[in-house]
PDB file of N, CA and C in Angstrom:
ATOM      1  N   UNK A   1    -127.168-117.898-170.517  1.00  0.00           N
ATOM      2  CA  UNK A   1    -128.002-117.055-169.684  1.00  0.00           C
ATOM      3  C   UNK A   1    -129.261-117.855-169.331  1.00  0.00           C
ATOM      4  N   UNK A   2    -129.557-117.842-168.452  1.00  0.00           N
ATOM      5  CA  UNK A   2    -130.964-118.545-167.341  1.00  0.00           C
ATOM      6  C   UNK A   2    -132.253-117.906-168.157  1.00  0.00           C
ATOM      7  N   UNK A   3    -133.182-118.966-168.346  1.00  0.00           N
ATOM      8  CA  UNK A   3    -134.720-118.743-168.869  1.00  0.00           C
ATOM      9  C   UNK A   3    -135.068-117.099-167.390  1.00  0.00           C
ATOM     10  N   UNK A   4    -135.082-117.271-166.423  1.00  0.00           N
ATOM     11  CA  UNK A   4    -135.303-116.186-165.286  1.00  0.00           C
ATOM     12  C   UNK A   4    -134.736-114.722-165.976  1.00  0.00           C
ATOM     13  N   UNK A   5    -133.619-115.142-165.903  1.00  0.00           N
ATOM     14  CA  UNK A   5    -132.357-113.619-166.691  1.00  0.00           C
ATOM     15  C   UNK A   5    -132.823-113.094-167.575  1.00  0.00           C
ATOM     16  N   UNK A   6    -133.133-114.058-168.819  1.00  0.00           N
ATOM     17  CA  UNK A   6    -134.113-113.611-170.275  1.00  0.00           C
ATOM     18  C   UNK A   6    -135.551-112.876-169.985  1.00  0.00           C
ATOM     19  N   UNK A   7    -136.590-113.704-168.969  1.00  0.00           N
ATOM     20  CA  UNK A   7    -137.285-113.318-168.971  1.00  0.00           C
ATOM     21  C   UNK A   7    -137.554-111.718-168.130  1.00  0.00           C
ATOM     22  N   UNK A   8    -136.480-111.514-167.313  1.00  0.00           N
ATOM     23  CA  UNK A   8    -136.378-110.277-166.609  1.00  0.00           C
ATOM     24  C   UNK A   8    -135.892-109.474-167.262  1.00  0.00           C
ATOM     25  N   UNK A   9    -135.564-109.450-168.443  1.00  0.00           N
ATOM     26  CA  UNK A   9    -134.809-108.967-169.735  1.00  0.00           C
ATOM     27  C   UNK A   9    -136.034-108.098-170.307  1.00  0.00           C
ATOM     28  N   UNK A  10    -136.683-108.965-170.649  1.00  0.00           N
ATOM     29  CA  UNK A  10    -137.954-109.290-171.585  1.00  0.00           C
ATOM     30  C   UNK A  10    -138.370-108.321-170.680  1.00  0.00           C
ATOM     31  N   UNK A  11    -138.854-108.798-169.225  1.00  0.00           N
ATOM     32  CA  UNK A  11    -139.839-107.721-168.419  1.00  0.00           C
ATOM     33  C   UNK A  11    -139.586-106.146-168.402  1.00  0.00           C
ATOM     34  N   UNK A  12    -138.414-106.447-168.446  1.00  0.00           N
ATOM     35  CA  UNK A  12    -138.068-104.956-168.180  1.00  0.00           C
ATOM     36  C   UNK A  12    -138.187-104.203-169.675  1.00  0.00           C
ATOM     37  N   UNK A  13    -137.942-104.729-171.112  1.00  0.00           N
ATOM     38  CA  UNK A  13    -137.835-103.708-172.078  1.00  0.00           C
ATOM     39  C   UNK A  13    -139.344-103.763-172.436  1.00  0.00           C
ATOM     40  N   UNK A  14    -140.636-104.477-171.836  1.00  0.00           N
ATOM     41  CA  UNK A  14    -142.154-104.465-172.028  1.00  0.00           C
ATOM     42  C   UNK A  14    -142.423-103.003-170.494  1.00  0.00           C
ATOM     43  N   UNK A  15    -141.826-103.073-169.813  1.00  0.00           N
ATOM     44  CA  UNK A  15    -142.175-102.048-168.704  1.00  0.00           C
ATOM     45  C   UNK A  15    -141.926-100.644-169.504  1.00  0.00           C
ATOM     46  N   UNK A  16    -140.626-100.371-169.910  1.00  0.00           N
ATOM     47  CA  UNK A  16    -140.071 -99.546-170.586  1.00  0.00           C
ATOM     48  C   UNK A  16    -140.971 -98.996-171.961  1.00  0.00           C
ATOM     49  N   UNK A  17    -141.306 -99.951-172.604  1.00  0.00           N
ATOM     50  CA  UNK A  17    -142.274 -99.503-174.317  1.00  0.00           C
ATOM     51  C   UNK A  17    -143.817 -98.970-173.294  1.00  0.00           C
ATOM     52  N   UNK A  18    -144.246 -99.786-172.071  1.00  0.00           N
ATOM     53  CA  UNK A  18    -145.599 -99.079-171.563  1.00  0.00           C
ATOM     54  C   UNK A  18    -145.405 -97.491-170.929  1.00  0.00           C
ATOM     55  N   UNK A  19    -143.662 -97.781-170.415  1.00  0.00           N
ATOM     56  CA  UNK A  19    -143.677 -96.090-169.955  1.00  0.00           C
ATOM     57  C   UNK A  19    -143.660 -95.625-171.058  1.00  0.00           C
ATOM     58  N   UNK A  20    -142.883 -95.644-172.060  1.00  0.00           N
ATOM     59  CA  UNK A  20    -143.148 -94.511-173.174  1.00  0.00           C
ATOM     60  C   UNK A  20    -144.334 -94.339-173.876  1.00  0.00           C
ATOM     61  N   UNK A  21    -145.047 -95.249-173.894  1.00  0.00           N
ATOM     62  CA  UNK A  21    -146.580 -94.814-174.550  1.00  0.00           C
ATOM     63  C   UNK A  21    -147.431 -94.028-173.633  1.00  0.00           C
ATOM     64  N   UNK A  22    -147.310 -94.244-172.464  1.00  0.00           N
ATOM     65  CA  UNK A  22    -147.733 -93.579-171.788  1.00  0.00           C
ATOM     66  C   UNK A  22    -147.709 -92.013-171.605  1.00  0.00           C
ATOM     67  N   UNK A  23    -146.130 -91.911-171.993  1.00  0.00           N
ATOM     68  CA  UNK A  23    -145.621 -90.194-171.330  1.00  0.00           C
ATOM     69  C   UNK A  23    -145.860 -90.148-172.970  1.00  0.00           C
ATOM     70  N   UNK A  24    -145.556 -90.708-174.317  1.00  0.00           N
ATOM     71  CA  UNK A  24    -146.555 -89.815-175.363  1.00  0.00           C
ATOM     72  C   UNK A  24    -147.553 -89.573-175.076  1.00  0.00           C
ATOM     73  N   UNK A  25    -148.826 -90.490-174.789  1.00  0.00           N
ATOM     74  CA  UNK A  25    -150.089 -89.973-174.550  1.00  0.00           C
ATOM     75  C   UNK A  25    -150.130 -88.665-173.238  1.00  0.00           C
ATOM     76  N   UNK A  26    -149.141 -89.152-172.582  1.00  0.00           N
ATOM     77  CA  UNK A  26    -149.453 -87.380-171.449  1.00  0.00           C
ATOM     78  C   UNK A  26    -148.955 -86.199-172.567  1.00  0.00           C
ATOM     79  N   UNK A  27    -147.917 -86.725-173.588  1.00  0.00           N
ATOM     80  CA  UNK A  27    -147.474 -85.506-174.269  1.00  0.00           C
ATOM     81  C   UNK A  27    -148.904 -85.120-174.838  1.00  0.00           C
ATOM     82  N   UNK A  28    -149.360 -85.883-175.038  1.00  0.00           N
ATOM     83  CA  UNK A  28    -150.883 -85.369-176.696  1.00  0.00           C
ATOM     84  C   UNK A  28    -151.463 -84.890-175.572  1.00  0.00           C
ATOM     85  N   UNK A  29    -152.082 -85.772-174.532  1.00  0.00           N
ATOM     86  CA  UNK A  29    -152.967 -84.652-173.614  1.00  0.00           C
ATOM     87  C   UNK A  29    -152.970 -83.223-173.554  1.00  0.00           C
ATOM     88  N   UNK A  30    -151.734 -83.110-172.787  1.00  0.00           N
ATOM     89  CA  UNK A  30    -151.088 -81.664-172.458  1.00  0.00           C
ATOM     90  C   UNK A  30    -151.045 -80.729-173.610  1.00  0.00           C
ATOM     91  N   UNK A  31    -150.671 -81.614-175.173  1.00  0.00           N
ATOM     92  CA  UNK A  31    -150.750 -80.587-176.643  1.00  0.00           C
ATOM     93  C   UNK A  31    -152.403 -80.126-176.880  1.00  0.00           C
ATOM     94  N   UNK A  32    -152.980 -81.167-176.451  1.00  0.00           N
ATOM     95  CA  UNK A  32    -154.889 -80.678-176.592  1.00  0.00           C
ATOM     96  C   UNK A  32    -155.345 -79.612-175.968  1.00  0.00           C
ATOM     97  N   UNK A  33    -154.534 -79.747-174.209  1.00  0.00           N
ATOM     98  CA  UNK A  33    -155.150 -78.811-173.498  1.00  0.00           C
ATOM     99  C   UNK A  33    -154.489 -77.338-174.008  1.00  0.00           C
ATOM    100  N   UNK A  34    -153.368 -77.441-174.359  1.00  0.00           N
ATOM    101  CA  UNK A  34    -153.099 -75.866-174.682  1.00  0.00           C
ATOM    102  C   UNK A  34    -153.679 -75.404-176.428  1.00  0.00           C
ATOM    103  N   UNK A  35    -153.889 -76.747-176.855  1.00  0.00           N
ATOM    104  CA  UNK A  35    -154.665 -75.980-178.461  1.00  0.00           C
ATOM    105  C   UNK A  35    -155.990 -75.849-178.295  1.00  0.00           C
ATOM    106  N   UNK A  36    -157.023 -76.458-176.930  1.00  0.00           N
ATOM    107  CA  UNK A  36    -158.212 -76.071-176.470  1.00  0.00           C
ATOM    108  C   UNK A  36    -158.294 -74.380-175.662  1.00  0.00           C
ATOM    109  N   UNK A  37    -157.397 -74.093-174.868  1.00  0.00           N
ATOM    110  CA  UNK A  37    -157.060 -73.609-174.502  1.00  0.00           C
ATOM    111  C   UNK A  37    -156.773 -71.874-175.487  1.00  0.00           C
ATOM    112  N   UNK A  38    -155.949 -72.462-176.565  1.00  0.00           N
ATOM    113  CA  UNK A  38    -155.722 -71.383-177.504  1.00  0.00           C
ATOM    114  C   UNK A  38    -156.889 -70.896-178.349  1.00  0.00           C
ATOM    115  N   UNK A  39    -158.120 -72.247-178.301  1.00  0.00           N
ATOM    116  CA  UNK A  39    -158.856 -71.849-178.968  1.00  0.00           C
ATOM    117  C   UNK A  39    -160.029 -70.993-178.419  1.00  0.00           C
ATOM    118  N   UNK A  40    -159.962 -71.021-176.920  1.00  0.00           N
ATOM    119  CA  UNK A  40    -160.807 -70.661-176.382  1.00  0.00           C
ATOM    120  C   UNK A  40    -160.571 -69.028-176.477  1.00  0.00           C
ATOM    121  N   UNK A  41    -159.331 -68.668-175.836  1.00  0.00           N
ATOM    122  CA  UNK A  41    -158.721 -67.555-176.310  1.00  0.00           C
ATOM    123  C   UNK A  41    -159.202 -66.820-177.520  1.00  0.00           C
ATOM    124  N   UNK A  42    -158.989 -67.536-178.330  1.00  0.00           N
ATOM    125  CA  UNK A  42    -159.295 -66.695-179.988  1.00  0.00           C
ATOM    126  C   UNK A  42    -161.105 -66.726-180.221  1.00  0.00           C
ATOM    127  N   UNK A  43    -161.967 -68.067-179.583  1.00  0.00           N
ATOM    128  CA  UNK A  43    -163.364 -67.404-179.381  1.00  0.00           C
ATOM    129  C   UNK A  43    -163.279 -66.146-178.836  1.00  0.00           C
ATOM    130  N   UNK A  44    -163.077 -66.235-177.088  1.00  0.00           N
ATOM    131  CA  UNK A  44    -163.243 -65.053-176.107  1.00  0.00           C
ATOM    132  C   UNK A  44    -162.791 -63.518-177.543  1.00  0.00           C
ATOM    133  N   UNK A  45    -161.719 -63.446-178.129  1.00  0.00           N
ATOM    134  CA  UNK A  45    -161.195 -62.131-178.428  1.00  0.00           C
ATOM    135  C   UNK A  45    -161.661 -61.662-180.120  1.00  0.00           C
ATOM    136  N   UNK A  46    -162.969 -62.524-180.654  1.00  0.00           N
ATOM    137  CA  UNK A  46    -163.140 -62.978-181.866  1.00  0.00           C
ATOM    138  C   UNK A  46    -164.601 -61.617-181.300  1.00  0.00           C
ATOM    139  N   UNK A  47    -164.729 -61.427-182.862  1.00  0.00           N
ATOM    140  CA  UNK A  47    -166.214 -60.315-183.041  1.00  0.00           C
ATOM    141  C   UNK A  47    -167.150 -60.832-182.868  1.00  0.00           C
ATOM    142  N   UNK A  48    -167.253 -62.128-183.447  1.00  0.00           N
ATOM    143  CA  UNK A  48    -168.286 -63.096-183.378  1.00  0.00           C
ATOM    144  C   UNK A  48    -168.296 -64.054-182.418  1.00  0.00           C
ATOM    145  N   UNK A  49    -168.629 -63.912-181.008  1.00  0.00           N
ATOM    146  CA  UNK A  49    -168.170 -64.300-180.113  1.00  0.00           C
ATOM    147  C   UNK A  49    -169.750 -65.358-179.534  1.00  0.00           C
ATOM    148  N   UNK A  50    -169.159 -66.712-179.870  1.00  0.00           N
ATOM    149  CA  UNK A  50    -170.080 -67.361-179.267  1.00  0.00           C
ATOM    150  C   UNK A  50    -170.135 -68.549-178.121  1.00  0.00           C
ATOM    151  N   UNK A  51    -171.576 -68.541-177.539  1.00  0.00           N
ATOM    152  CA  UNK A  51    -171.140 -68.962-176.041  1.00  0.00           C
ATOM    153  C   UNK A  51    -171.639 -70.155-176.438  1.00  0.00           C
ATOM    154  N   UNK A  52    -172.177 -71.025-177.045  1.00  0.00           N
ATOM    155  CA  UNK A  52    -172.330 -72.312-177.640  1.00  0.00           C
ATOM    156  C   UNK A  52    -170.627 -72.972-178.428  1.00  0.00           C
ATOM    157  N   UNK A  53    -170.256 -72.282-178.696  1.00  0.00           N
ATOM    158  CA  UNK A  53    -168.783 -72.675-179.090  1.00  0.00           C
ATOM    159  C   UNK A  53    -167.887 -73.091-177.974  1.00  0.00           C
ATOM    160  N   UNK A  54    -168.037 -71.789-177.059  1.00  0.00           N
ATOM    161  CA  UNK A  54    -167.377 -71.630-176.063  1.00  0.00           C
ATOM    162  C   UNK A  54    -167.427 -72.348-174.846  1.00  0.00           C
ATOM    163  N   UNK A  55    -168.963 -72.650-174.505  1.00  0.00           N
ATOM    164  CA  UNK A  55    -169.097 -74.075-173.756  1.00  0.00           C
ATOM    165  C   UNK A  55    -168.986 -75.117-174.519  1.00  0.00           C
ATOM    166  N   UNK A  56    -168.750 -75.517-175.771  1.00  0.00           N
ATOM    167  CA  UNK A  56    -168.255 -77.288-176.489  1.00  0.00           C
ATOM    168  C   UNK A  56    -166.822 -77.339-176.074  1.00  0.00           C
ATOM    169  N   UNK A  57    -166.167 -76.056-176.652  1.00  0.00           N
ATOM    170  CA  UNK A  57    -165.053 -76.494-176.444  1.00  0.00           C
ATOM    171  C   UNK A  57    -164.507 -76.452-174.880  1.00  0.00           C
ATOM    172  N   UNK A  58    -164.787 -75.640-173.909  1.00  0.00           N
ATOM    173  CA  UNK A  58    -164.656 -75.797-172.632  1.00  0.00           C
ATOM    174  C   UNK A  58    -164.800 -77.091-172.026  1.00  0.00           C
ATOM    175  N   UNK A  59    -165.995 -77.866-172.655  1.00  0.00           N
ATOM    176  CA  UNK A  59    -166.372 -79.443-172.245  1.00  0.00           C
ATOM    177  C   UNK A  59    -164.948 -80.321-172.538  1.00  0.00           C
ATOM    178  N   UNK A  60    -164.239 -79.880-173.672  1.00  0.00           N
ATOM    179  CA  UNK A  60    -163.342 -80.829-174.430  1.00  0.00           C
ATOM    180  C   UNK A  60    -162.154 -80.621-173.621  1.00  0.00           C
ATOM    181  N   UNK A  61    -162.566 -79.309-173.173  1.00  0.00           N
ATOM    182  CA  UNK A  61    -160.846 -78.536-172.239  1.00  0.00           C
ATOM    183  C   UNK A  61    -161.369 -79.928-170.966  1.00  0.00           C
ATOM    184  N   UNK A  62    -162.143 -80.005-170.440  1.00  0.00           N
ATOM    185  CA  UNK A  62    -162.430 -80.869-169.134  1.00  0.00           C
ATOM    186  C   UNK A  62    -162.344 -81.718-169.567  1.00  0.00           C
ATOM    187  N   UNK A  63    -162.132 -82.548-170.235  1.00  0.00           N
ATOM    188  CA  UNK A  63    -162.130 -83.973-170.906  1.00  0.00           C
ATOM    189  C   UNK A  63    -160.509 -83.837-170.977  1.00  0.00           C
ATOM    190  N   UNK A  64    -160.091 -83.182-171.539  1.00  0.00           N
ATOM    191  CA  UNK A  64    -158.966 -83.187-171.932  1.00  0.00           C
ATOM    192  C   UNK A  64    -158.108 -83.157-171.005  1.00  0.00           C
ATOM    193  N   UNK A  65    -158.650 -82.288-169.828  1.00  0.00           N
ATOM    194  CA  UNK A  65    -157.169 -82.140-168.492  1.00  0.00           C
ATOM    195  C   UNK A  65    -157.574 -83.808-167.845  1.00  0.00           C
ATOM    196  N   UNK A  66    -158.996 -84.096-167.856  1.00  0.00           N
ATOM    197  CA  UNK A  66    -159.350 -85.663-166.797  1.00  0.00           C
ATOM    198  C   UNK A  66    -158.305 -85.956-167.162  1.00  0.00           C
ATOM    199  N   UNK A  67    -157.981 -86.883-169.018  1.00  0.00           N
ATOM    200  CA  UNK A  67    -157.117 -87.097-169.768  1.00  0.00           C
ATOM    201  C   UNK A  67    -155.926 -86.802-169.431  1.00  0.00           C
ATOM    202  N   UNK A  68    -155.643 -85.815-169.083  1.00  0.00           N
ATOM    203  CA  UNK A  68    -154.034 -85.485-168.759  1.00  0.00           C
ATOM    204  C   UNK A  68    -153.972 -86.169-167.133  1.00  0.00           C
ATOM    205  N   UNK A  69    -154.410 -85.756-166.433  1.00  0.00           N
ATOM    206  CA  UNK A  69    -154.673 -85.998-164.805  1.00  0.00           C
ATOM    207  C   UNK A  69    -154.219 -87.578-165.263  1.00  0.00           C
ATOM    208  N   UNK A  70    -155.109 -88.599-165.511  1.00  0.00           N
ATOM    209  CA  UNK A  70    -155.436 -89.726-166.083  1.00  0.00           C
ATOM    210  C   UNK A  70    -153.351 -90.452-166.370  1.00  0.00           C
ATOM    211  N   UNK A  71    -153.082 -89.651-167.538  1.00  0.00           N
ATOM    212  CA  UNK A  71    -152.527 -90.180-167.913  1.00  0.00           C
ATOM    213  C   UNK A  71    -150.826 -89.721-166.712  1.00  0.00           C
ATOM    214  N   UNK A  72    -150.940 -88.789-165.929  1.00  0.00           N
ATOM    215  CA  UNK A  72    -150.125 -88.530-165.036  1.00  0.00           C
ATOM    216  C   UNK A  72    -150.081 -89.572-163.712  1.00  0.00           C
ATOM    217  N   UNK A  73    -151.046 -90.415-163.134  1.00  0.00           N
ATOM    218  CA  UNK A  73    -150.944 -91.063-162.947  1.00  0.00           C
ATOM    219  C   UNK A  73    -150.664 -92.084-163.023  1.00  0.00           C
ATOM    220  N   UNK A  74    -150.959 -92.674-164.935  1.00  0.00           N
ATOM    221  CA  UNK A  74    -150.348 -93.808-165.754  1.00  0.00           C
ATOM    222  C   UNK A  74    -149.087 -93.821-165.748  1.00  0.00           C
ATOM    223  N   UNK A  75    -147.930 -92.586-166.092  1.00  0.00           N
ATOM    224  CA  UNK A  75    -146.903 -92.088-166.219  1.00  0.00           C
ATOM    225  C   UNK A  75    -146.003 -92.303-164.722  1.00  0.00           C
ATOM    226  N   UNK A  76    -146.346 -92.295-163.442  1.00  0.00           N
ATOM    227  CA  UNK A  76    -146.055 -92.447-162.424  1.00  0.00           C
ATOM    228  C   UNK A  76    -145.886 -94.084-162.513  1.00  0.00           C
ATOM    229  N   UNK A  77    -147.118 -94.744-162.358  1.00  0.00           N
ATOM    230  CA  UNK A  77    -147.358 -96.629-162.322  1.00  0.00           C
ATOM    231  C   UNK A  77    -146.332 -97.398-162.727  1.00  0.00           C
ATOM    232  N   UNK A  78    -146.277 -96.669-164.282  1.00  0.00           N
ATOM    233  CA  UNK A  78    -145.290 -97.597-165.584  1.00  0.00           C
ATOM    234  C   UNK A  78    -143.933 -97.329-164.968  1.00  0.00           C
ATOM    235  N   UNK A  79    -143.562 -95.885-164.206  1.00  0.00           N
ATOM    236  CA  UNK A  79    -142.022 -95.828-163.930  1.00  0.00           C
ATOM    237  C   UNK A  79    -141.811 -96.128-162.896  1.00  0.00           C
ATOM    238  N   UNK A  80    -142.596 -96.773-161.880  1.00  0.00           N
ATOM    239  CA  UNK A  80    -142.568 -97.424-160.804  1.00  0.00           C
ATOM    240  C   UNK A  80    -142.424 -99.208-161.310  1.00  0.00           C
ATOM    241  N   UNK A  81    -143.307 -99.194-162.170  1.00  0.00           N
ATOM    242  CA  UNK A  81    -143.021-100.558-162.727  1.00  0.00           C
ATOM    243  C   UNK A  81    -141.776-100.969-163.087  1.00  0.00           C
ATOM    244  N   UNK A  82    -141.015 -99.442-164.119  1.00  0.00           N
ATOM    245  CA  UNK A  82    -140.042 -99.933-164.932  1.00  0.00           C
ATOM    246  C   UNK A  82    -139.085-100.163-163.663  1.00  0.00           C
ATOM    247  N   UNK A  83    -138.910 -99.598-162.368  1.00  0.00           N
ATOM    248  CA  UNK A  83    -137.486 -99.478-161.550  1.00  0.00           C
ATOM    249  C   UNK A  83    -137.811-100.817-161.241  1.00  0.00           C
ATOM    250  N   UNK A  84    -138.980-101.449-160.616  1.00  0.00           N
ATOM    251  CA  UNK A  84    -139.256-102.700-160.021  1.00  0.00           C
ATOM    252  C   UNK A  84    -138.317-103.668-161.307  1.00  0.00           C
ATOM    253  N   UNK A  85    -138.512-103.619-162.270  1.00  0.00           N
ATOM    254  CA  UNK A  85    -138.292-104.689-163.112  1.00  0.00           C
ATOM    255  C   UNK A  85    -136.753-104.791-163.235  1.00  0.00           C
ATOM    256  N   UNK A  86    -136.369-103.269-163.340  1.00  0.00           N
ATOM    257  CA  UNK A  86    -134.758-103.255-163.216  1.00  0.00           C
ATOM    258  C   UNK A  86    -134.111-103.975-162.225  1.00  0.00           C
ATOM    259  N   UNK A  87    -134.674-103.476-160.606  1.00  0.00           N
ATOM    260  CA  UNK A  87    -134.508-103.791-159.785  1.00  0.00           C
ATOM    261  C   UNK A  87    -134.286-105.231-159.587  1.00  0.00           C
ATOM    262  N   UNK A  88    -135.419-106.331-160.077  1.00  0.00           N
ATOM    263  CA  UNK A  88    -135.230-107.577-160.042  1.00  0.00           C
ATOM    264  C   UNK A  88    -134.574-108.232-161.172  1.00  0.00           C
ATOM    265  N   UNK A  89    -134.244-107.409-162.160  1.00  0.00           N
ATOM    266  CA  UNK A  89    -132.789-107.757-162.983  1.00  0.00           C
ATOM    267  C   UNK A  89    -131.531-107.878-162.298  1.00  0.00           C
ATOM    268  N   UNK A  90    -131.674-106.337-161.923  1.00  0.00           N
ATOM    269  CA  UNK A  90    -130.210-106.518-160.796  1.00  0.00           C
ATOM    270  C   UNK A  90    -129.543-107.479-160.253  1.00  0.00           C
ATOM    271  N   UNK A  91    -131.226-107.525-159.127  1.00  0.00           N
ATOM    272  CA  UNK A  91    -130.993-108.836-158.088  1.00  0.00           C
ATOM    273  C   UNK A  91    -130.501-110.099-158.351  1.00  0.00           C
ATOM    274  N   UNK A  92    -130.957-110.190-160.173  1.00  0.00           N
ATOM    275  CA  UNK A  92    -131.014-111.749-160.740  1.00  0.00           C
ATOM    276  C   UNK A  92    -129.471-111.780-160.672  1.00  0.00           C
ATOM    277  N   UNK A  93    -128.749-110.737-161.249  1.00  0.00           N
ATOM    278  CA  UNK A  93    -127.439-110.753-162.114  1.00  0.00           C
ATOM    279  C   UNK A  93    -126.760-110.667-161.092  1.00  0.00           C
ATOM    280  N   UNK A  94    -126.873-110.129-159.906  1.00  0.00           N
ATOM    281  CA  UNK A  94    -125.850-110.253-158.817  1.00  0.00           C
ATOM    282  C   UNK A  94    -125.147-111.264-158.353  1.00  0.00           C
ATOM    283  N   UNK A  95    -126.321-112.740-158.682  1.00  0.00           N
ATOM    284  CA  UNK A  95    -125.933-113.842-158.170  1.00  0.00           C
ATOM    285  C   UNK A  95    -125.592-114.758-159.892  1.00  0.00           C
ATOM    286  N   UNK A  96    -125.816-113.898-160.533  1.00  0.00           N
ATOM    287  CA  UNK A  96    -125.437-115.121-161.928  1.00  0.00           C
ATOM    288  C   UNK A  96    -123.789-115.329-162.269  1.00  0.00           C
ATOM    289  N   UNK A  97    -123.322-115.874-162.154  1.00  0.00           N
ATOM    290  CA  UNK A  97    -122.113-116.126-162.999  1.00  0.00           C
ATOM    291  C   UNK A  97    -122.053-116.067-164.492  1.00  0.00           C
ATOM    292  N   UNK A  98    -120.765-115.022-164.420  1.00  0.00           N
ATOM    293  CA  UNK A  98    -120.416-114.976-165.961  1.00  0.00           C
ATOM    294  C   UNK A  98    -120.657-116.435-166.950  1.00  0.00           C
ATOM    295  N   UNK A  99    -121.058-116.569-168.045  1.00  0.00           N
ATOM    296  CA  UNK A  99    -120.951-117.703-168.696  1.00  0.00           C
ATOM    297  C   UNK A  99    -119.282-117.125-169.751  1.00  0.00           C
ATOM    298  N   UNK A 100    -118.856-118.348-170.091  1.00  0.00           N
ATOM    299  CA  UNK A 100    -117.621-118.219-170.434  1.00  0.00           C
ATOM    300  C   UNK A 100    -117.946-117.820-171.883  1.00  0.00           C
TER     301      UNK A 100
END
C-alpha cells in the first residue's frame, strides 16, 4: 500500500475521533442546558424563591446554549471534514491496484 493510501487512512480515522469528540461535547452541552433548565424550574416552583439564584443560573443557561450553538457548528465542520477525507480515500483507491 502507497505512503498517500496510508496517509489518507490515517486522515480519515483523525477526521472521524474529531467528529466524535465533538458530537460528545454537543451531547454534554445539550445535558447542561436541560439540567439548567430543570433547575430553573424547581427555583421558579420552590417557597423560597430566589431571583439572585435565578439570574446565576439563567447566565449559565446562556453560556450553555452559546456552547451548544458553538458546538453545532463544530459538529457540522468535522462531518464535512470526515466525507472530504473519505472522499479522497476513495479517489486514491480507485486508481490503486490490488497488491498481490
Amino acid at each position: 500500500m502507497s505512503n498517500n493510501v496510508k496517509n489518507a487512512i490515517d486522515e480519515l480515522e483523525n477526521k472521524i475521533k474529531e467528529y466524535r469528540k465533538d458530537c460528545l461535547n454537543l451531547s454534554e452541552a445539550k445535558m447542561s442546558i436541560a439540567k439548567l433548565n430543570h433547575e430553573i424550574d424547581n427555583i421558579q416552583n420552590s417557597w423560597e424563591y430566589d431571583d439572585e439564584d435565578l439570574q446565576f443560573i439563567q447566565s449559565r443557561l446562556a453560556v450553555a446554549m452559546s456552547d451548544a450553538n458553538w458546538f453545532t457548528e463544530a459538529v457540522e465542520i468535522s462531518l464535512h471534514a470526515v466525507k472530504h477525507a473519505a472522499y479522497r480515500l476513495g479517489k486514491m483507491r480507485s486508481w490503486i491496484t490490488p497488491e498481490p
